[in-house]
N, C-alpha and C. Protein backbone atom coordinates (compact mmCIF):
# COMPACT_ATOMS: atom_id res chain seq x y z
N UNK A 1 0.85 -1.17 0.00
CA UNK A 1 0.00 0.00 0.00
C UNK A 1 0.90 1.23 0.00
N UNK A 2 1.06 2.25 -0.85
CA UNK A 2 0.98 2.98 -1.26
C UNK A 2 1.11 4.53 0.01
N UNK A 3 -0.25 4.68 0.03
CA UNK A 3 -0.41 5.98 1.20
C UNK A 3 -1.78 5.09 1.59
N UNK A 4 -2.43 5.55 2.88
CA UNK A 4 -3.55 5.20 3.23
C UNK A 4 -4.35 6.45 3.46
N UNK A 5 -5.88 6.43 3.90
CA UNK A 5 -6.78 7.40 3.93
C UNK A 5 -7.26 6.49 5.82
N UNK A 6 -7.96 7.72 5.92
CA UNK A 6 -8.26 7.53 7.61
C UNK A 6 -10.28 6.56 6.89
N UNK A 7 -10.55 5.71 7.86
CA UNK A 7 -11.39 5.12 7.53
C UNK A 7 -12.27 4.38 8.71
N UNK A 8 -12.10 5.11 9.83
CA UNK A 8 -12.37 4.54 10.91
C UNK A 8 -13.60 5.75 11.40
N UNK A 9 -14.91 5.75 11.33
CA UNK A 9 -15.58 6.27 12.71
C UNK A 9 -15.69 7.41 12.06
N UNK A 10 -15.46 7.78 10.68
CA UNK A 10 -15.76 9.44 10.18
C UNK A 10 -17.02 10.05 9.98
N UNK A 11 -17.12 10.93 10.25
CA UNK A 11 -18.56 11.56 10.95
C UNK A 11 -19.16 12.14 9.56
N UNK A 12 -20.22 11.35 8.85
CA UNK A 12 -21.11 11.75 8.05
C UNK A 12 -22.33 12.30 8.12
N UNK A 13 -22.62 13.09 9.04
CA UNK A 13 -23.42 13.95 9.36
C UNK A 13 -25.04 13.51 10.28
N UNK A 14 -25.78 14.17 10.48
CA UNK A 14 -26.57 14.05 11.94
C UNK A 14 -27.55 12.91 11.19
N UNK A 15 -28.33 12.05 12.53
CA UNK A 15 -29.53 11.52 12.05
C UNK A 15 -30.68 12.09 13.05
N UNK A 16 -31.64 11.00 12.66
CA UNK A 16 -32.85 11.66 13.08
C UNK A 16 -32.61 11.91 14.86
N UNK A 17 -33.58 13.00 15.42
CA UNK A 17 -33.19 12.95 17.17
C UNK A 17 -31.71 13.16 17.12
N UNK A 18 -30.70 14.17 16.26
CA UNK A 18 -29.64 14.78 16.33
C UNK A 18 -28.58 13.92 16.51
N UNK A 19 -28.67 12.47 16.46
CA UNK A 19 -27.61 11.61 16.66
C UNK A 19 -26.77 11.93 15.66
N UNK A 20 -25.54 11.74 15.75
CA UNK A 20 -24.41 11.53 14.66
C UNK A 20 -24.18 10.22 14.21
N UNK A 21 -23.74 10.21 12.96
CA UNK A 21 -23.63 9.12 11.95
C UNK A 21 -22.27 9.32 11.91
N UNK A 22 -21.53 8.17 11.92
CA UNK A 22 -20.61 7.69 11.18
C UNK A 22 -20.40 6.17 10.65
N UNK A 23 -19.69 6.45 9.76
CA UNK A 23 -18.89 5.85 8.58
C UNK A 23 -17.72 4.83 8.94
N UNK A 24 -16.94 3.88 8.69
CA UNK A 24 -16.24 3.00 8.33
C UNK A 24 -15.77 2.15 7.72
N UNK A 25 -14.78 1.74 7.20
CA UNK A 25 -14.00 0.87 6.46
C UNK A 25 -13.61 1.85 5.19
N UNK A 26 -13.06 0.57 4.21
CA UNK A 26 -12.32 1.02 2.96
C UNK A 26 -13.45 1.88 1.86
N UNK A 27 -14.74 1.75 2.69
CA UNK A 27 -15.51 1.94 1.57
C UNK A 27 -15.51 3.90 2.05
N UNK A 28 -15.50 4.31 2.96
CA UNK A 28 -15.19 5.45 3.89
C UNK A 28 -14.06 6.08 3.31
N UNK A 29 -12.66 5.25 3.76
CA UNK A 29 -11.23 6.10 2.99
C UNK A 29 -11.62 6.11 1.45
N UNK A 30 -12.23 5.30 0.41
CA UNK A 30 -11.37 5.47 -0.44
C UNK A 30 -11.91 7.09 -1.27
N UNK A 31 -13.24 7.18 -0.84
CA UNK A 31 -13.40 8.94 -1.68
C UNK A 31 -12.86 9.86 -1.26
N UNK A 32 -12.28 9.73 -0.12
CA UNK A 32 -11.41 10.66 0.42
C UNK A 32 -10.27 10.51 -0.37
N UNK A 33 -9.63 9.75 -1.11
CA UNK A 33 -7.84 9.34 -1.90
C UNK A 33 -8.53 9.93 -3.35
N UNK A 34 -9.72 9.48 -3.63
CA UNK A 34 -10.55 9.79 -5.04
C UNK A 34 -10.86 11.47 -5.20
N UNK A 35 -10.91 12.18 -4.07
CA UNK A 35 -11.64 13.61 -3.82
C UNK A 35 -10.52 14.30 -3.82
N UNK A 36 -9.53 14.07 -3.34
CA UNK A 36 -8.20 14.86 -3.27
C UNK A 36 -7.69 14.38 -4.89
N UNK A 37 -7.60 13.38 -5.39
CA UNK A 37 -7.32 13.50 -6.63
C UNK A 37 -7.93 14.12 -7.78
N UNK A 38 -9.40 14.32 -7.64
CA UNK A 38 -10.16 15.27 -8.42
C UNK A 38 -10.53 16.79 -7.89
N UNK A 39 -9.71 17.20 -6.73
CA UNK A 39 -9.44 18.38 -6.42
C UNK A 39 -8.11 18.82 -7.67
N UNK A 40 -7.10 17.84 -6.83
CA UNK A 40 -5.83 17.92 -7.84
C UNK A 40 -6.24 18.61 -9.05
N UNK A 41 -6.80 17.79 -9.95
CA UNK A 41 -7.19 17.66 -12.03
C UNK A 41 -8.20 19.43 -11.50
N UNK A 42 -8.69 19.32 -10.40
CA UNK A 42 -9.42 20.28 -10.97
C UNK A 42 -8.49 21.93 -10.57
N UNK A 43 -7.32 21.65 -10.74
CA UNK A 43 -6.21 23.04 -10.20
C UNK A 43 -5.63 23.02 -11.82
N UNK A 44 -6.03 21.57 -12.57
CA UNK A 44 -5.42 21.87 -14.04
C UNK A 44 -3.57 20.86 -13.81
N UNK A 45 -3.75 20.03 -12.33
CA UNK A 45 -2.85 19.37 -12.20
C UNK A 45 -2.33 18.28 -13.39
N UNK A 46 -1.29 17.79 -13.99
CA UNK A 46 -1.04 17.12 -14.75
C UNK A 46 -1.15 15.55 -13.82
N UNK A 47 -1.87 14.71 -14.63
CA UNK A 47 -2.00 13.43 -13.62
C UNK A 47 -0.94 12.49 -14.16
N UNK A 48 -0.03 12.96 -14.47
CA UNK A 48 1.00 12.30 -14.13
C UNK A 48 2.15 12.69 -12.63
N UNK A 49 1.22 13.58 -12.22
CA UNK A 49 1.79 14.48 -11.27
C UNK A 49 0.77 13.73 -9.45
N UNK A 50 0.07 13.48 -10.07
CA UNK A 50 -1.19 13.17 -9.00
C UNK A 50 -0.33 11.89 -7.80
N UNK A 51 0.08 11.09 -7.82
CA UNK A 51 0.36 10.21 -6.82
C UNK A 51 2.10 10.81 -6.46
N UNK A 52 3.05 11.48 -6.98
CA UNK A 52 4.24 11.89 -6.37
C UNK A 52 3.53 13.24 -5.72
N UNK A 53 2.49 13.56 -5.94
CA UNK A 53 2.04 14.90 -4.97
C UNK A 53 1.26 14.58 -3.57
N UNK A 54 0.77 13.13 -3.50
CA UNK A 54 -0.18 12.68 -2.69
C UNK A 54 0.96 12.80 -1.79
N UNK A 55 1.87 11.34 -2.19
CA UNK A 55 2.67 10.60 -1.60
C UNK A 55 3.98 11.49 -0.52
N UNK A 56 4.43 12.63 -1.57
CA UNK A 56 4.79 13.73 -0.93
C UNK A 56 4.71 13.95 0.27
N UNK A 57 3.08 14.42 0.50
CA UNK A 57 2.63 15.30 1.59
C UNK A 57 1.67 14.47 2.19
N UNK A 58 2.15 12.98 2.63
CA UNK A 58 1.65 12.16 3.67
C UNK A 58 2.32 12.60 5.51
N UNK A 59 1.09 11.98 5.81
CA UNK A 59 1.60 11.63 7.49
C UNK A 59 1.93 10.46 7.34
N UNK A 60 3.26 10.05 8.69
CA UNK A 60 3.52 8.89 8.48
C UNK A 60 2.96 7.93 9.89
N UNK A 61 2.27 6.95 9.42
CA UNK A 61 1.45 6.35 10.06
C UNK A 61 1.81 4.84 10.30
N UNK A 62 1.41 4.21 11.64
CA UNK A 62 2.04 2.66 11.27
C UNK A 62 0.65 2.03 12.07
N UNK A 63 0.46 0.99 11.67
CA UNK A 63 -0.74 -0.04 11.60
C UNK A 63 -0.37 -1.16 12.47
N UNK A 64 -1.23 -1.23 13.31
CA UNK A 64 -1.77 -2.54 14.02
C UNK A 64 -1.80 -3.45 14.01
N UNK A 65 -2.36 -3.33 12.76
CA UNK A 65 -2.91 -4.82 12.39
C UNK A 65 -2.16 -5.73 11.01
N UNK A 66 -0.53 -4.76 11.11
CA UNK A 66 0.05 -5.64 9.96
C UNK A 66 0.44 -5.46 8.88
N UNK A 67 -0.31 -4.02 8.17
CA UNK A 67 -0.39 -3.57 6.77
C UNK A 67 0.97 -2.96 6.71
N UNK A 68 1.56 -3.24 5.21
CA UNK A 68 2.33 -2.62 5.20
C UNK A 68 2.09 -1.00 4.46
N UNK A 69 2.32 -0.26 5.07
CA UNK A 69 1.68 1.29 4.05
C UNK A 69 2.82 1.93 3.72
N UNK A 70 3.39 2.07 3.24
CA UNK A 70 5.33 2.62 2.70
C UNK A 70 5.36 4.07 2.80
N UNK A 71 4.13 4.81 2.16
CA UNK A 71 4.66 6.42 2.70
C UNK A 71 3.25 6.66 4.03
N UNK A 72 2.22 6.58 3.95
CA UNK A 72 1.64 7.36 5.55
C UNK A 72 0.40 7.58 4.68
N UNK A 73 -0.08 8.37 6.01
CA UNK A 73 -1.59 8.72 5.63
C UNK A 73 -1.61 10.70 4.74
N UNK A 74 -2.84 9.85 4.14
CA UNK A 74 -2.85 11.42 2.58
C UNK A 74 -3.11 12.49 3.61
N UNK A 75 -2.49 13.62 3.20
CA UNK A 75 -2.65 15.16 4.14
C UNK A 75 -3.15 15.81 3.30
N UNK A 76 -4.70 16.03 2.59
CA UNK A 76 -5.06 16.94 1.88
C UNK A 76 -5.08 18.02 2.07
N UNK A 77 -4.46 18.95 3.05
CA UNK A 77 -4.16 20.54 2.65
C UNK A 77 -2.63 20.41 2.29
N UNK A 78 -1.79 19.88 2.95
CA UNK A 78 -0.63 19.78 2.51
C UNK A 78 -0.35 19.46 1.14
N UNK A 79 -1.26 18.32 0.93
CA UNK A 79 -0.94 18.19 -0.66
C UNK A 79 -1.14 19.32 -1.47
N UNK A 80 -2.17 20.05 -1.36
CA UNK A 80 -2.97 20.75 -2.40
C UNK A 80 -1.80 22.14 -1.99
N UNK A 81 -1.58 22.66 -0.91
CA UNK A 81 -0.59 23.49 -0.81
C UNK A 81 0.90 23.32 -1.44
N UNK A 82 1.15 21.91 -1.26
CA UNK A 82 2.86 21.66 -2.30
C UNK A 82 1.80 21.46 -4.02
N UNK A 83 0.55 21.03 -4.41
CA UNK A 83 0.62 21.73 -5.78
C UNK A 83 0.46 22.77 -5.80
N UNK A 84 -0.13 23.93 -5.46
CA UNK A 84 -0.12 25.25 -5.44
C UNK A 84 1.47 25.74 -6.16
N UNK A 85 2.16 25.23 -4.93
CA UNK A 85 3.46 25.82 -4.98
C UNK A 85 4.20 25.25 -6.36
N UNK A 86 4.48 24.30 -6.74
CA UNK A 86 4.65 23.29 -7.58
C UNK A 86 4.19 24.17 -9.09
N UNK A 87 2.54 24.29 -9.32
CA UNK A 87 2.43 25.01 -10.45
C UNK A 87 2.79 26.52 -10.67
N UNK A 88 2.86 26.97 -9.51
CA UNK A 88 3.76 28.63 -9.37
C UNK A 88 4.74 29.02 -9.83
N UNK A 89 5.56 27.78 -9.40
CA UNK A 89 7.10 27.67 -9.95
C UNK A 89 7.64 27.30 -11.54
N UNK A 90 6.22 26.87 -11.97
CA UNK A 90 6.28 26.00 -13.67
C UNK A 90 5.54 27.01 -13.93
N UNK A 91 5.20 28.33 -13.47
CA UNK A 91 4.08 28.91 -14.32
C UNK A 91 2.69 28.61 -15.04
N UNK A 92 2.21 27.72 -14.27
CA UNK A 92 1.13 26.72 -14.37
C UNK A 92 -0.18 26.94 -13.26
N UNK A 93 0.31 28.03 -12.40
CA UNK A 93 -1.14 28.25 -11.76
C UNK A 93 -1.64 29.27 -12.24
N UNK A 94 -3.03 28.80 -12.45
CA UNK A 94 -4.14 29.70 -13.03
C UNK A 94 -5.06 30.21 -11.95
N UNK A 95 -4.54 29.96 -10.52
CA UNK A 95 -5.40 30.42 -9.49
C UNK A 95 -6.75 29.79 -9.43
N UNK A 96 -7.59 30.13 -8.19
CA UNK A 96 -9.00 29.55 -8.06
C UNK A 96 -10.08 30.03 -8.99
N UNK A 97 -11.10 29.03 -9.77
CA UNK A 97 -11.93 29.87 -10.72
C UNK A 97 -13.36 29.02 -10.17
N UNK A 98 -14.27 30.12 -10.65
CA UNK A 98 -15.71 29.18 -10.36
C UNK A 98 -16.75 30.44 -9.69
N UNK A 99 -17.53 30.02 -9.30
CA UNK A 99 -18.76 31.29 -8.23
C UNK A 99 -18.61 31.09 -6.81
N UNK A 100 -18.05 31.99 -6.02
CA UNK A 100 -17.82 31.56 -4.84
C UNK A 100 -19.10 32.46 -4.01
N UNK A 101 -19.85 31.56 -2.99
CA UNK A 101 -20.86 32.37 -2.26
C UNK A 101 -20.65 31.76 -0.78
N UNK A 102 -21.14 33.17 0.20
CA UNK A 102 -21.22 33.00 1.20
C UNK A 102 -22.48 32.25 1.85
N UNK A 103 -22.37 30.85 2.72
CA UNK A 103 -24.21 30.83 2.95
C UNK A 103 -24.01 30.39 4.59
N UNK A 104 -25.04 31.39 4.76
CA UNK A 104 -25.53 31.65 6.24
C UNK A 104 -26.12 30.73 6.51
């Protein structure tokens, strides 16, 4: 394995009578590894660029139960901050685009 994603107990929002919901297993991490990679493409990242940028800007994490994980767990601001920097330097950032709104 590669990098890992956190997949344990993540809080997917309230249920009925205000309880909290959460989430677990691989089915939990993996849109989190999938969401940071289509953040990536959507900065105009080259995806040949996408897993030396993940892998980069991991935490390094060690497992319990055996797994071997070689670089750590994905740090999605870190990542997205070393591409920032990354396309700055290649003259490749086009900055944030889209409709941005405030909601109360």
């Amino acid at each position: 394995v590669d990098v890992a994603a956190y997949g344990v107990n993540l809080f997917v929002g309230f249920g009925e009578q205000g309880s909290s919901n959460h989430f677990t297993g691989s089915s939990a991490a993996t849109p989190l590894v999938s969401g940071l990679a289509a953040i990536l493409r959507s900065m105009d990242v080259p995806p040949s660029w996408i897993k030396r940028l993940i892998t980069h800007s991991v935490h390094p994490v060690h497992s319990d139960l055996g797994h071997k994980i070689a670089k750590g767990a994905i740090n999605p601001l870190e990542t997205v901050r070393y591409a920032i920097a990354l396309l700055r330097s290649r003259g490749r950032s086009r900055g944030l685009r889209g409709t941005f709104v405030n909601v109360e």
